[in-house]
N, C-alpha and C. Protein backbone atom coordinates (compact mmCIF):
# COMPACT_ATOMS: atom_id res chain seq x y z
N UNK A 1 0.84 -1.18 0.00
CA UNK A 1 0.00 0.00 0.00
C UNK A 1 0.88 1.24 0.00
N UNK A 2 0.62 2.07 -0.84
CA UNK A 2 1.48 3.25 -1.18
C UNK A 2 0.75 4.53 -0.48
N UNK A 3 1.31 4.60 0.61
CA UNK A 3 0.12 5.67 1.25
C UNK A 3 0.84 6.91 1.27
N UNK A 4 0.13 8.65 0.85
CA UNK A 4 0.92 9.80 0.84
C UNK A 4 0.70 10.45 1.90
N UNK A 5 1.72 10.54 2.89
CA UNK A 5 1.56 11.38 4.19
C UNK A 5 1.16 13.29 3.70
N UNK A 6 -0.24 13.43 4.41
CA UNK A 6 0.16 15.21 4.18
C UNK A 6 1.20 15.66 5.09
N UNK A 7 1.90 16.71 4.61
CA UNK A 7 2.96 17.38 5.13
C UNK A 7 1.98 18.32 5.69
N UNK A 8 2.35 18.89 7.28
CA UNK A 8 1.98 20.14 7.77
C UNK A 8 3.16 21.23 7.73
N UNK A 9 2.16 22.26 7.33
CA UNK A 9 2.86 23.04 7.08
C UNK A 9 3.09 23.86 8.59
N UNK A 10 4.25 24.56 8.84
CA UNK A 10 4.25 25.34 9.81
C UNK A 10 3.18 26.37 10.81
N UNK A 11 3.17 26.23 11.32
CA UNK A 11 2.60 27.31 12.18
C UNK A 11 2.48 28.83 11.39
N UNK A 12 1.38 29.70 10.99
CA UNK A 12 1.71 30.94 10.61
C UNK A 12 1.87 31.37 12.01
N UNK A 13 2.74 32.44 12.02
CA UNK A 13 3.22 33.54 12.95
C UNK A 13 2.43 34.83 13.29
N UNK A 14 1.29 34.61 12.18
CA UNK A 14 0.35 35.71 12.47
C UNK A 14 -0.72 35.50 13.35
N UNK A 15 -1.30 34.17 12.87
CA UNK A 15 -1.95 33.57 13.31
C UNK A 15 -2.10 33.14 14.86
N UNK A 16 -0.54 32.41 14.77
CA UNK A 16 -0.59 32.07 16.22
C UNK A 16 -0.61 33.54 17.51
N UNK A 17 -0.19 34.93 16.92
CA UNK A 17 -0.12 36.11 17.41
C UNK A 17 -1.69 36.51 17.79
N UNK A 18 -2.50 36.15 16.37
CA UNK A 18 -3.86 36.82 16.68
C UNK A 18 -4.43 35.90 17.50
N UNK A 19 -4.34 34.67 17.70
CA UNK A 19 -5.25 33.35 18.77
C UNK A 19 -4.91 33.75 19.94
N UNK A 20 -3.33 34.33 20.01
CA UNK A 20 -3.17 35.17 21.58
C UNK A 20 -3.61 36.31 22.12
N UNK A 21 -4.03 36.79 21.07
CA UNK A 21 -4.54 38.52 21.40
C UNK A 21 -5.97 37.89 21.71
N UNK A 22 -6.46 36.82 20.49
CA UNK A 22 -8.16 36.65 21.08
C UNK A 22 -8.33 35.87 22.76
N UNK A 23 -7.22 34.95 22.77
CA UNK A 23 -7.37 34.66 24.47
C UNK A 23 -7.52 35.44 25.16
N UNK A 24 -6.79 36.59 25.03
CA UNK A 24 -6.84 37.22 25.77
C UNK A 24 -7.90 38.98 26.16
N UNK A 25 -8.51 38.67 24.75
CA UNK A 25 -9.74 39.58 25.07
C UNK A 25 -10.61 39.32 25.76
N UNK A 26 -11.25 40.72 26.38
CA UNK A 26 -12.61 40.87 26.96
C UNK A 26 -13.56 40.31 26.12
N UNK A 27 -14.66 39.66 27.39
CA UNK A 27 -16.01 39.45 26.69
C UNK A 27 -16.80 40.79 26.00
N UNK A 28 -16.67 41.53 26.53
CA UNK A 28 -17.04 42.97 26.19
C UNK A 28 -16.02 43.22 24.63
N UNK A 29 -14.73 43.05 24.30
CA UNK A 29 -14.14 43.54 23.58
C UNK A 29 -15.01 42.56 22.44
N UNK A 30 -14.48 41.35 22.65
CA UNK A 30 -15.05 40.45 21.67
C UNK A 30 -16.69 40.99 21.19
N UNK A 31 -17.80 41.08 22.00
CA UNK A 31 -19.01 41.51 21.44
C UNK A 31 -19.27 42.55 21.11
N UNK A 32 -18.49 43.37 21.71
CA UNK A 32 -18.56 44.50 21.12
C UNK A 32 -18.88 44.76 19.05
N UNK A 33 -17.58 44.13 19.02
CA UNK A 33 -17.28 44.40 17.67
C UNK A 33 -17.73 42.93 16.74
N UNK A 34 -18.05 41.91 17.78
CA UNK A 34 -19.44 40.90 16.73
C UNK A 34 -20.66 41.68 16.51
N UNK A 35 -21.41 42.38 17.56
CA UNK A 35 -22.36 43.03 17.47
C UNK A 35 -22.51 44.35 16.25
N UNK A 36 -20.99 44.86 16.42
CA UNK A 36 -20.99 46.12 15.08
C UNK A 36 -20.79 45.32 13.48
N UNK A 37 -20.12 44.45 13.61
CA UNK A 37 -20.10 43.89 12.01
C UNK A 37 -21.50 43.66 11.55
N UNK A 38 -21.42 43.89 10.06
CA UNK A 38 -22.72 44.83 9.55
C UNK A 38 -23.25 42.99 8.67
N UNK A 39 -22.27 42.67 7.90
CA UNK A 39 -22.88 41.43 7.16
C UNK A 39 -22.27 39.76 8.17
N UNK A 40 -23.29 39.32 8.92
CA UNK A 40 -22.56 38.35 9.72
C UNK A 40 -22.97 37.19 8.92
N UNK A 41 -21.68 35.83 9.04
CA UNK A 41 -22.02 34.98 8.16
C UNK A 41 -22.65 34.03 9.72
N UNK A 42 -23.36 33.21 9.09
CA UNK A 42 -23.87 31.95 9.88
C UNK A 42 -22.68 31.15 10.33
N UNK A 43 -23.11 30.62 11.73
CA UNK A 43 -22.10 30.03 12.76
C UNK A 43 -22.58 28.69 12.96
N UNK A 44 -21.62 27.38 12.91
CA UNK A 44 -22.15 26.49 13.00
C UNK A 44 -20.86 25.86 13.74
N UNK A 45 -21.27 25.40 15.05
CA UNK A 45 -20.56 24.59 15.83
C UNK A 45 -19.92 23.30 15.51
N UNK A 46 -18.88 22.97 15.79
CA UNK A 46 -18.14 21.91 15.13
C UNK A 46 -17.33 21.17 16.55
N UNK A 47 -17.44 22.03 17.38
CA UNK A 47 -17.01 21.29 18.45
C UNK A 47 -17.24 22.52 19.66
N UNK A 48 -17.87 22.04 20.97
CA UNK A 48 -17.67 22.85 22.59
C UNK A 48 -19.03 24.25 22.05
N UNK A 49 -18.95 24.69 22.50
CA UNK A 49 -17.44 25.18 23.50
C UNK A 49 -17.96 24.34 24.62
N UNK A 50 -16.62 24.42 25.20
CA UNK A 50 -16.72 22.84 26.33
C UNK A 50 -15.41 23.39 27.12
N UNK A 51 -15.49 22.92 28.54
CA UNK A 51 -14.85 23.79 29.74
C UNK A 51 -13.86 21.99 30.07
N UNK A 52 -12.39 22.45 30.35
CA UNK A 52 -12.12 20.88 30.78
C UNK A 52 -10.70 21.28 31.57
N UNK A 53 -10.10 20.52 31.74
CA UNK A 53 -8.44 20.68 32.64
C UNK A 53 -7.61 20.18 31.75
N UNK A 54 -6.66 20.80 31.58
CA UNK A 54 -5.02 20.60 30.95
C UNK A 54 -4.06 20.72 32.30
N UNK A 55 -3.51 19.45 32.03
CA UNK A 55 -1.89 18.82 32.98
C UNK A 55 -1.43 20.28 32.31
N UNK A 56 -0.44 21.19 33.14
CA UNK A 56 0.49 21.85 32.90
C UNK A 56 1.74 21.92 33.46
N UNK A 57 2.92 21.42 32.77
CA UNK A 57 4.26 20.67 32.94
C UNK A 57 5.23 22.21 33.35
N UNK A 58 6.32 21.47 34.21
CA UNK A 58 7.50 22.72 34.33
C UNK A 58 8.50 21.76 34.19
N UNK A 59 9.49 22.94 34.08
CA UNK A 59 10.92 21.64 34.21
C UNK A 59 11.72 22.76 35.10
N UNK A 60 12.71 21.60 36.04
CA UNK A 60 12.93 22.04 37.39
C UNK A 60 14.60 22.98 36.19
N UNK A 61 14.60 24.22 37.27
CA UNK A 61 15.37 25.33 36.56
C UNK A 61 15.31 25.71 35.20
N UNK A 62 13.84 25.23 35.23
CA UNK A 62 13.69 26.14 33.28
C UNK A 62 14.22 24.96 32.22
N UNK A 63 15.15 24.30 32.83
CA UNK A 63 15.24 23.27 30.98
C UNK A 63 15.95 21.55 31.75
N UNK A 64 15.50 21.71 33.29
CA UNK A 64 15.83 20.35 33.67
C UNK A 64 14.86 19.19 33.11
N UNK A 65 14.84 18.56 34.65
CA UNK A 65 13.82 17.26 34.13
C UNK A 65 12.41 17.64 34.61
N UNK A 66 11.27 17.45 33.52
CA UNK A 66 10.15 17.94 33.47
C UNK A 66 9.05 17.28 34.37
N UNK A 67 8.02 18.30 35.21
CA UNK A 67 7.25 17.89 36.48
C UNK A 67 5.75 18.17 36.26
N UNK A 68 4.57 17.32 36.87
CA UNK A 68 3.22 17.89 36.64
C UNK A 68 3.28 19.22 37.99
N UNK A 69 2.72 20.41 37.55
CA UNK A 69 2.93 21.37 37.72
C UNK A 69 1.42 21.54 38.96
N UNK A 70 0.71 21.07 38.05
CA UNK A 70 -0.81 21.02 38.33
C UNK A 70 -2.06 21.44 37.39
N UNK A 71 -3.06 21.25 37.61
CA UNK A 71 -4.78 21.25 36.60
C UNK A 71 -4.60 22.44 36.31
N UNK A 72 -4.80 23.21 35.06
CA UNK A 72 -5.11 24.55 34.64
C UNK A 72 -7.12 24.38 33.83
N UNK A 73 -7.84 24.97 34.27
CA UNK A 73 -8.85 25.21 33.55
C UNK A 73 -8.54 26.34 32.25
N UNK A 74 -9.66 25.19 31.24
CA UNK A 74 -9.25 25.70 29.93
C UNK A 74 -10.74 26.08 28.79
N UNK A 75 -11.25 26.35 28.27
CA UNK A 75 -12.39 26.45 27.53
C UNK A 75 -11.92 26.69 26.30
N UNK A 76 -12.94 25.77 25.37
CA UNK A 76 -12.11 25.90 23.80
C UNK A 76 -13.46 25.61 23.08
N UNK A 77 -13.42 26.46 21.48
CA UNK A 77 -14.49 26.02 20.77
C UNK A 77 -13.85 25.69 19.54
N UNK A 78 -14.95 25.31 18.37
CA UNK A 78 -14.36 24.63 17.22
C UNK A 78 -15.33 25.42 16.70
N UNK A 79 -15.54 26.13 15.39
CA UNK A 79 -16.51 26.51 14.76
C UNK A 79 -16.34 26.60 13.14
N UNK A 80 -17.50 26.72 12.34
CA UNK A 80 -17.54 26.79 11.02
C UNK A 80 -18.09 27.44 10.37
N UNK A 81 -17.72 28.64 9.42
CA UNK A 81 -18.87 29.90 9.19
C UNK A 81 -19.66 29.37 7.75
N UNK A 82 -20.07 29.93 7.44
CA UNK A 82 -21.31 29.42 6.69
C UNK A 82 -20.58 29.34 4.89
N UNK A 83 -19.41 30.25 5.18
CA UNK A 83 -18.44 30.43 3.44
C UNK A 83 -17.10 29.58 3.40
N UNK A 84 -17.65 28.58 5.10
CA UNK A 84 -16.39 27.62 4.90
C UNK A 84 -15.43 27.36 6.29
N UNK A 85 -14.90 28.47 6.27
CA UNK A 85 -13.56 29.10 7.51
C UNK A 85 -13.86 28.62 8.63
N UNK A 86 -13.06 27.52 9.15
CA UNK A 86 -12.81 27.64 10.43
C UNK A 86 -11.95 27.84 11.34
N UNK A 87 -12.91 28.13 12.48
CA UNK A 87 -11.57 28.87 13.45
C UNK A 87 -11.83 28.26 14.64
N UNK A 88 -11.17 28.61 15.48
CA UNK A 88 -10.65 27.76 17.33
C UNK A 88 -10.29 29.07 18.21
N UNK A 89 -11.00 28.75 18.97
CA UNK A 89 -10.70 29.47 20.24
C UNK A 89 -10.42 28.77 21.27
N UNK A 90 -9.41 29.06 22.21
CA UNK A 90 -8.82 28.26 23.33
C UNK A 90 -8.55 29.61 24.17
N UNK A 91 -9.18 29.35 25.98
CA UNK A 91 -8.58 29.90 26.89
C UNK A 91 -8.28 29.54 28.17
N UNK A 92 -7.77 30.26 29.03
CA UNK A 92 -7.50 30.05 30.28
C UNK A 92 -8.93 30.55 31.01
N UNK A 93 -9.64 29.05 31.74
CA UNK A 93 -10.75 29.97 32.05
C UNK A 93 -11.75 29.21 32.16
N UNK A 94 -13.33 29.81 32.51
CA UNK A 94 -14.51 28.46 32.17
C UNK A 94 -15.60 29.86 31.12
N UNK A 95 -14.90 30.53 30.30
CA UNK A 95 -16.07 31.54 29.65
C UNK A 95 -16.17 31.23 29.06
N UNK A 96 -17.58 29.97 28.41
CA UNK A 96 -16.97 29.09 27.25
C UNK A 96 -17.68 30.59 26.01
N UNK A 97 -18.45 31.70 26.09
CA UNK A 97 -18.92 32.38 25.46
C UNK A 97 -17.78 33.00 24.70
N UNK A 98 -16.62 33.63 25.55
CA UNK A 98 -15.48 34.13 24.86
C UNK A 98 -14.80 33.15 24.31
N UNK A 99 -14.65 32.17 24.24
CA UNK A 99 -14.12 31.10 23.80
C UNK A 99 -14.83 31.04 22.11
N UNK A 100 -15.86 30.99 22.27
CA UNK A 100 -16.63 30.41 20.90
C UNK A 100 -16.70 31.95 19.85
N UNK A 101 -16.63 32.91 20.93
CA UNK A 101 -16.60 34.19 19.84
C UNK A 101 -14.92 34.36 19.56
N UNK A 102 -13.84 34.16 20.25
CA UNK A 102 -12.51 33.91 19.85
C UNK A 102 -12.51 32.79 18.32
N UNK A 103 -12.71 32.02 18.23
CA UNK A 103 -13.04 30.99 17.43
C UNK A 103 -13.27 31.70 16.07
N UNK A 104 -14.71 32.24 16.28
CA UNK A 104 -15.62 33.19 15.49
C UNK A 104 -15.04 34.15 14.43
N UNK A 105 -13.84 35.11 15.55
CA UNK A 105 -12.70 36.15 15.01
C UNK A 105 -11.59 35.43 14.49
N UNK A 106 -11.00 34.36 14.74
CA UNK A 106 -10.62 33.43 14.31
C UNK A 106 -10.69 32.78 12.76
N UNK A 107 -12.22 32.72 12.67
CA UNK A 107 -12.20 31.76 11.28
C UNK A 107 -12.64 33.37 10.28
N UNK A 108 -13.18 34.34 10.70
CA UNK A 108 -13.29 35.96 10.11
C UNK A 108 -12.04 36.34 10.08
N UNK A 109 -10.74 36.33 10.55
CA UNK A 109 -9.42 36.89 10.22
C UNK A 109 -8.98 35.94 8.46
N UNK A 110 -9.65 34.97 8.34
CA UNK A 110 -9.57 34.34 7.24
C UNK A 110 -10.20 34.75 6.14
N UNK A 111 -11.36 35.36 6.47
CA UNK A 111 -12.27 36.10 5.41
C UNK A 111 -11.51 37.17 4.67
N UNK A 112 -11.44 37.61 3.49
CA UNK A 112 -10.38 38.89 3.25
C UNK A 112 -11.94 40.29 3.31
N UNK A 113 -13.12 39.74 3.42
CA UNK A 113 -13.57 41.06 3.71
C UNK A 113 -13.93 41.38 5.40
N UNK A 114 -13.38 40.88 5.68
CA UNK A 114 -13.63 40.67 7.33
C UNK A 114 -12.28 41.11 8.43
N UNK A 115 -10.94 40.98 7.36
CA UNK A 115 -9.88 40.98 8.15
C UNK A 115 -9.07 42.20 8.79
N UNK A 116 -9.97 43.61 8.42
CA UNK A 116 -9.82 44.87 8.90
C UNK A 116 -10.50 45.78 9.88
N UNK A 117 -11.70 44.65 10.20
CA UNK A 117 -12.11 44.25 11.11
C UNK A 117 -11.64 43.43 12.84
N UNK A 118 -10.82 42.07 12.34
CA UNK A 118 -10.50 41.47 12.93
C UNK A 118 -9.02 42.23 13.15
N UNK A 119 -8.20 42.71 12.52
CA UNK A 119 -7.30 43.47 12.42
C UNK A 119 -7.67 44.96 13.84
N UNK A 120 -8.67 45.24 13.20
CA UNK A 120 -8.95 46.68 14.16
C UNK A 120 -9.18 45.68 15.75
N UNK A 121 -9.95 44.91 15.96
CA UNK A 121 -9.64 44.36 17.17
C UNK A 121 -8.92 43.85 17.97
N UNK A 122 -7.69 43.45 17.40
CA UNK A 122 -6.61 43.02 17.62
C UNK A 122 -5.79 43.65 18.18
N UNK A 123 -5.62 44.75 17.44
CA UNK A 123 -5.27 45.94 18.11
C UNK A 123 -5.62 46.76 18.85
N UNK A 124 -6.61 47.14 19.18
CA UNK A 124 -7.51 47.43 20.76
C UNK A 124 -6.89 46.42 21.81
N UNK A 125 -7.16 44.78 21.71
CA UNK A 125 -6.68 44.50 22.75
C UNK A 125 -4.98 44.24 22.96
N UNK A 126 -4.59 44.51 21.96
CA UNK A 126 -2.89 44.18 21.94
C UNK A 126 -2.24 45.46 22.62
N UNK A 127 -3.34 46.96 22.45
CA UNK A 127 -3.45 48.15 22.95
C UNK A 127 -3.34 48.50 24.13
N UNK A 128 -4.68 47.82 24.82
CA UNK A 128 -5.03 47.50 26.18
C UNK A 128 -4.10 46.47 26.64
N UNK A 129 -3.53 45.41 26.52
CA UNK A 129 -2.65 44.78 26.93
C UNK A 129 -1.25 45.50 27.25
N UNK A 130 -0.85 46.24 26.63
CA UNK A 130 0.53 46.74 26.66
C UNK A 130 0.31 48.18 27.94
N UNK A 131 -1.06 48.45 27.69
CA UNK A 131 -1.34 49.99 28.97
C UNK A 131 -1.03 48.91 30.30
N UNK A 132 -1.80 48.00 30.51
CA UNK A 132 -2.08 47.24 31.59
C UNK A 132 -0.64 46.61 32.08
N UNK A 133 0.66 46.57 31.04
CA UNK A 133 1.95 45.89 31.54
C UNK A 133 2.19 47.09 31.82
N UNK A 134 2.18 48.34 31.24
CA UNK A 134 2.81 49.72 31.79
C UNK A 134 2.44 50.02 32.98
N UNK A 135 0.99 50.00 33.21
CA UNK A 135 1.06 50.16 34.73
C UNK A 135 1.18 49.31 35.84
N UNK A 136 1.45 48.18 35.46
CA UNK A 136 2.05 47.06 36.10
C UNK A 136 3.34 47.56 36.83
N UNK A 137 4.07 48.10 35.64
CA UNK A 137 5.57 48.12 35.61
C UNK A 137 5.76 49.59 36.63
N UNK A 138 4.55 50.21 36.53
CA UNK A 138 4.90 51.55 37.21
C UNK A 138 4.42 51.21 38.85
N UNK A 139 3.70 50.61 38.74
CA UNK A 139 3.23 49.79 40.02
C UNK A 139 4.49 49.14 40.80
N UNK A 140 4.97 48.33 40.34
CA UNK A 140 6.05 47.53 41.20
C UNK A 140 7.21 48.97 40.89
N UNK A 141 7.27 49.06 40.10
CA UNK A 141 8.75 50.36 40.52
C UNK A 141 8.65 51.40 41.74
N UNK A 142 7.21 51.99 41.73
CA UNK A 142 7.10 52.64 42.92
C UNK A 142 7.46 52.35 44.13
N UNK A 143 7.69 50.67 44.25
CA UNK A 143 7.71 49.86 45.66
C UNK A 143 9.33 49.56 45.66
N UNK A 144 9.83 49.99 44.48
CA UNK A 144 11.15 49.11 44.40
C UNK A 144 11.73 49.87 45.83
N UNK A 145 12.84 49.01 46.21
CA UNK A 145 13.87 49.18 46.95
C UNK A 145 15.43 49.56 46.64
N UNK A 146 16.40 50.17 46.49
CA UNK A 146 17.41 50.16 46.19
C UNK A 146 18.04 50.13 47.33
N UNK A 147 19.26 48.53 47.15
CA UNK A 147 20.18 48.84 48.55
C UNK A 147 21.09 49.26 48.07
N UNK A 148 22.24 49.62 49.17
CA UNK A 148 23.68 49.88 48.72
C UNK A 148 24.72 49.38 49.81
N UNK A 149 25.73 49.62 49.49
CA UNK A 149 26.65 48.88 50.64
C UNK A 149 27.77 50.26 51.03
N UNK A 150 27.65 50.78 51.96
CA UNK A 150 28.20 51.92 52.77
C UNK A 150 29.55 50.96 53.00
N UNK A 151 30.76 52.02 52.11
CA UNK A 151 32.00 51.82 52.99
C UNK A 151 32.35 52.71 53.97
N UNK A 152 32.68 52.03 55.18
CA UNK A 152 33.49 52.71 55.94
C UNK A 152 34.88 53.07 55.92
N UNK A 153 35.17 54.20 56.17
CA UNK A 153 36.80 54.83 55.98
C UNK A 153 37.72 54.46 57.11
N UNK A 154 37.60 52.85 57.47
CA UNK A 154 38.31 52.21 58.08
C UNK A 154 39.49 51.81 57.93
N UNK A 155 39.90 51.86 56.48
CA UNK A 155 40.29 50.96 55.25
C UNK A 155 41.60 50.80 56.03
C-alpha cells in the first residue's frame, strides 16, 4: 500500500499572534465588535465550546527534568462559518462564550472582507494589553527598593 503522508505546514506567525490577542480579550471587547459587524455569516458549531483541565508541565530550573505542575482550567471552541472558515478558540478559564466568539474572530481573520475588522480588534486588545503591563511596571517600581553597601573609611 502506497500511502501519501500530508505534510503540515508550519505554524503561521500571524496567526498564532492573533489566537493570543483573542485569548486574551474581553467578553465585552469580543461583542462588542461581533455586534458592530454589519454582514454576519452563519455560525455552525463543530465542536464545545466545552470547559475541561489541561496537565500543565514545568521543568525544574527552566530546561531540567520535566514535572506535573498542576490542573489549569481551559475552555475551547471549534466553529464553522457558513463560506467555509474555520476557526478555534482556546482559553484560560470556564467563559466558554469568549471562547466560541474567539473561534468566530478566528475563522473571520480568514475572510479577506472581514480581516480589517479582525485586524482593528486586535489591536484594541494588543493596545489595552501593553497599557495594563505599563502600569504594572509603574506599580512595582514605585515599591522598588534600592540597597547599597556603605563603605566605611576604616580601610
Amino acid at each position: 500500500m502506497d500511502a501519501k503522508l500530508k505534510q503540515e505546514s508550519p505554524p503561521d506567525p500571524a496567526r498564532k499572534e492573533a489566537m493570543r490577542l483573542l485569548a486574551q480579550a474581553t467578553l465585552e471587547e469580543l461583542t462588542t465588535v461581533w455586534v458592530g459587524l454589519g454582514d454576519k455569516p452563519e455560525v455552525h458549531p463543530v465542536r464545545g465550546p466545552e470547559t475541561g483541565l489541561v496537565m500543565v508541565r514545568g521543568r525544574i530550573g527552566g530546561g531540567g527534568d520535566p514535572f506535573n505542575l498542576g490542573e489549569a482550567t481551559v475552555s475551547r471552541a471549534t466553529i464553522r462559518l457558513s463560506t467555509g472558515e474555520i476557526g478555534h478558540g482556546q482559553l484560560l478559564g470556564t467563559d466558554r462564550q469568549r471562547a466560541r466568539l474567539a473561534a468566530i474572530f478566528d475563522a473571520l481573520s480568514q475572510r479577506d472582507g472581514d480581516k480589517a475588522d479582525v485586524e482593528s480588534l486586535l489591536r484594541r486588545v494588543a493596545e489595552r494589553l501593553a497599557q495594563e503591563e505599563r502600569r504594572k511596571a509603574e506599580e512595582t517600581a514605585a515599591t522598588r527598593v534600592d540597597f547599597f553597601t556603605m563603605v566605611r573609611g576604616d580601610d
